[in-house]
N, C-alpha and C. Protein backbone atom coordinates (compact mmCIF):
# COMPACT_ATOMS: atom_id res chain seq x y z
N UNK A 1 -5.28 -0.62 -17.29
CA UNK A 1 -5.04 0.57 -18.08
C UNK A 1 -3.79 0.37 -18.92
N UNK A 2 -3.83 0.64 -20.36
CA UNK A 2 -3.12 0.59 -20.88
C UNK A 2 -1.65 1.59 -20.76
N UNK A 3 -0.25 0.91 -20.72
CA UNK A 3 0.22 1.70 -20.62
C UNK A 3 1.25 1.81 -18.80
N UNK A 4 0.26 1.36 -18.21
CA UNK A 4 1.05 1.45 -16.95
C UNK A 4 1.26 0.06 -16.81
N UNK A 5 2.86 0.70 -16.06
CA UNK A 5 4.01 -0.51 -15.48
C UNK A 5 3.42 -1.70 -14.36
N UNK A 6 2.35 -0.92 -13.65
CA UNK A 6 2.19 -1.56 -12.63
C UNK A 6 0.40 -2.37 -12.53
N UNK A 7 0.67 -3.61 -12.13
CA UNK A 7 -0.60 -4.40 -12.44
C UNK A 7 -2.25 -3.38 -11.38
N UNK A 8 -2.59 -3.95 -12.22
CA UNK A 8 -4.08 -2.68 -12.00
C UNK A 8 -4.79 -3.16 -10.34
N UNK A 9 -4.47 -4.26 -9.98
CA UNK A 9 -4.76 -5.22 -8.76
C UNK A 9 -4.34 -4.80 -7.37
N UNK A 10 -2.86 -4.21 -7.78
CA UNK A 10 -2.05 -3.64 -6.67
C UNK A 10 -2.63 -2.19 -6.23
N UNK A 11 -3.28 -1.78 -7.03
CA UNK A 11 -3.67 -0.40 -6.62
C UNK A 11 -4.51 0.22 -5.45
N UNK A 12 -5.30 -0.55 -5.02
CA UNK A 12 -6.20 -0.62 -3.79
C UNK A 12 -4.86 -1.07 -2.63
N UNK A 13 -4.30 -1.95 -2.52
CA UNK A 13 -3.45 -2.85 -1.56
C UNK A 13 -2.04 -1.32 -1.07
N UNK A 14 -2.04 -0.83 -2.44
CA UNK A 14 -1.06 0.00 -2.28
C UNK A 14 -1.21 1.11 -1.61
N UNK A 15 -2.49 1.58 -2.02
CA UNK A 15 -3.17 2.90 -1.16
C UNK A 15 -3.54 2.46 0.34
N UNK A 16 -3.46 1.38 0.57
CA UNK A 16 -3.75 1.19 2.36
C UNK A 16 -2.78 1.13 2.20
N UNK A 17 -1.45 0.60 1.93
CA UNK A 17 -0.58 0.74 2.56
C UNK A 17 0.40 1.90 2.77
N UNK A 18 -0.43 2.70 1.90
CA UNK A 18 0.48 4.36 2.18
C UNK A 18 -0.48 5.46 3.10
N UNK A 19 -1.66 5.09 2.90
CA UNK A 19 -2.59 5.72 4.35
C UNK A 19 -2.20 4.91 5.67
N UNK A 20 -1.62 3.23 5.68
CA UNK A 20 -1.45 3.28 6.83
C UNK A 20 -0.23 3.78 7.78
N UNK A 21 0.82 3.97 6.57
CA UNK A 21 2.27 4.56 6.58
C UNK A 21 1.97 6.14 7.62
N UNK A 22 1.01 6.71 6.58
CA UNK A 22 0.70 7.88 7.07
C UNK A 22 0.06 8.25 8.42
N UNK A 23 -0.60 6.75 8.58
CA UNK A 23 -1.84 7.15 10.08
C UNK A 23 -0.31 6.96 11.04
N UNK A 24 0.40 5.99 10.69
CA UNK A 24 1.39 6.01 11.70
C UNK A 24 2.61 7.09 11.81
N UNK A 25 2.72 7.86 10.78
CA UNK A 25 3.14 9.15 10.75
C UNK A 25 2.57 9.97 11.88
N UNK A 26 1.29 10.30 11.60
CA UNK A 26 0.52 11.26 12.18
C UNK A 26 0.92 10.93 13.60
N UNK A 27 0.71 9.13 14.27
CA UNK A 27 0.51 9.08 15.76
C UNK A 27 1.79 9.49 16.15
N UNK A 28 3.18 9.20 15.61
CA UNK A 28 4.47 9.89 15.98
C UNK A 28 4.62 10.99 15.97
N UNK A 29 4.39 12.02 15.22
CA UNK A 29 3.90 13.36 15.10
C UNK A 29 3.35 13.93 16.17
N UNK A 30 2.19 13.14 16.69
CA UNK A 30 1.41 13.71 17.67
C UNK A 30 1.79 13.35 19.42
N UNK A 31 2.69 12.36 19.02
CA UNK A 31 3.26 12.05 20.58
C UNK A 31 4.45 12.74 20.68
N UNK A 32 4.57 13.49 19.71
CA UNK A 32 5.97 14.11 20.13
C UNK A 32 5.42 15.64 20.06
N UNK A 33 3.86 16.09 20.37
CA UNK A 33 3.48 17.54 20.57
C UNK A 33 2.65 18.43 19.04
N UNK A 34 2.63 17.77 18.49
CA UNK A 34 2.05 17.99 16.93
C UNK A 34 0.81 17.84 16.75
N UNK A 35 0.11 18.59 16.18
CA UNK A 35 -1.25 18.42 15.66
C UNK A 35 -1.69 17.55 15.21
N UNK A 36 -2.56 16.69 15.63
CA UNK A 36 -2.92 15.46 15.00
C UNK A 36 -3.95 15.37 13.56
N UNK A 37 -4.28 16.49 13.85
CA UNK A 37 -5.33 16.64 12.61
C UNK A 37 -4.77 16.95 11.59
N UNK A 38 -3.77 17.77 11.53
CA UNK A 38 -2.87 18.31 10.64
C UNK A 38 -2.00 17.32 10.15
N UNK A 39 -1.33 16.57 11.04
CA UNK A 39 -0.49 15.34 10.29
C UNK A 39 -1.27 13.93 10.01
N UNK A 40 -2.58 13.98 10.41
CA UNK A 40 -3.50 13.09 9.88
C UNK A 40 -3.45 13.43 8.14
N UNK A 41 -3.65 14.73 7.54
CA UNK A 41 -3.63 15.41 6.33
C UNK A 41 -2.35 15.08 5.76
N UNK A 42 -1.27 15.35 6.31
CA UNK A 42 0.21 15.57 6.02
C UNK A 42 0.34 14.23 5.75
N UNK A 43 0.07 12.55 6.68
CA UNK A 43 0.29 11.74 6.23
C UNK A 43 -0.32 10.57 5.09
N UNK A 44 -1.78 11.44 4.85
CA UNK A 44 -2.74 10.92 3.86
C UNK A 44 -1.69 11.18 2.52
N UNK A 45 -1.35 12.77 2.62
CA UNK A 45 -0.91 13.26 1.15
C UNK A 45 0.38 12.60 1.16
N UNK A 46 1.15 12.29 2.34
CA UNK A 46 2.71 12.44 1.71
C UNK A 46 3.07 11.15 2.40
N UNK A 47 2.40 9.70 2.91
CA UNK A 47 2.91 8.81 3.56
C UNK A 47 4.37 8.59 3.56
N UNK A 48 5.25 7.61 2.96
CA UNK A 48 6.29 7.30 3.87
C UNK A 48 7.00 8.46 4.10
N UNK A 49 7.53 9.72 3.29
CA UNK A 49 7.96 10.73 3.21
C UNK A 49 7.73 11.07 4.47
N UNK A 50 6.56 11.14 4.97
CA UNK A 50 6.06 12.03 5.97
C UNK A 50 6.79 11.18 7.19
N UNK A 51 6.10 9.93 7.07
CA UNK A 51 6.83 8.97 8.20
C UNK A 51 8.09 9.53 8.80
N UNK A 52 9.32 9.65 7.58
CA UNK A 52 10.43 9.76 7.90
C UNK A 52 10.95 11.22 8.16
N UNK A 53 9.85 12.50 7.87
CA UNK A 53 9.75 13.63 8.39
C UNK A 53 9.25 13.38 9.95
N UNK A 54 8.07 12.36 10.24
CA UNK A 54 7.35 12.95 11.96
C UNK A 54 8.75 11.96 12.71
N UNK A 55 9.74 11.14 12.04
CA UNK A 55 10.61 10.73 12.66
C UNK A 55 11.92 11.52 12.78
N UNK A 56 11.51 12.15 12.56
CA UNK A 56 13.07 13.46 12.08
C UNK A 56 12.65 15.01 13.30
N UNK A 57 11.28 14.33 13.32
CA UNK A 57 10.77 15.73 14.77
C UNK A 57 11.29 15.85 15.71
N UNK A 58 11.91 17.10 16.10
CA UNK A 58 12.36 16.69 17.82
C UNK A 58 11.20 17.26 18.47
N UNK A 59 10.99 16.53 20.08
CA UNK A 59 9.83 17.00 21.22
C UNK A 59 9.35 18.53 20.75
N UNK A 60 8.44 18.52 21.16
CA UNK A 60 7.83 20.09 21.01
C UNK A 60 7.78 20.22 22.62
N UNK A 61 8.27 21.13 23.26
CA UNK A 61 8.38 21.68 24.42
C UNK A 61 7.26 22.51 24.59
């Protein structure tokens, strides 16, 4: 595509690697008392972000 910075190749490679950012979001999320389905969502849309949010969780009591 004309126009973008970034080679057109990387684009598949990049999206697993921010769904897998996210699946591992979600499993931290969920071992610390969190909805898994919900941060399954949370880490599709918002991978590393999220990562460093379900790492910022304290225990859910």
């Amino acid at each position: 595509m004309p126009g973008l910075p970034i080679d057109s190749s990387l684009i598949v490679p990049l999206m697993v690697l921010h769904l897998i950012i996210g699946g591992i979001a979600a499993v931290v999320a969920s071992r610390k008392g969190r909805n898994l389905g919900l941060w399954i969502a949370i880490g599709a849309i918002g991978g590393t972000p999220s990562l460093i949010a379900a790492l910022l969780l304290e225990d859910k009591s």
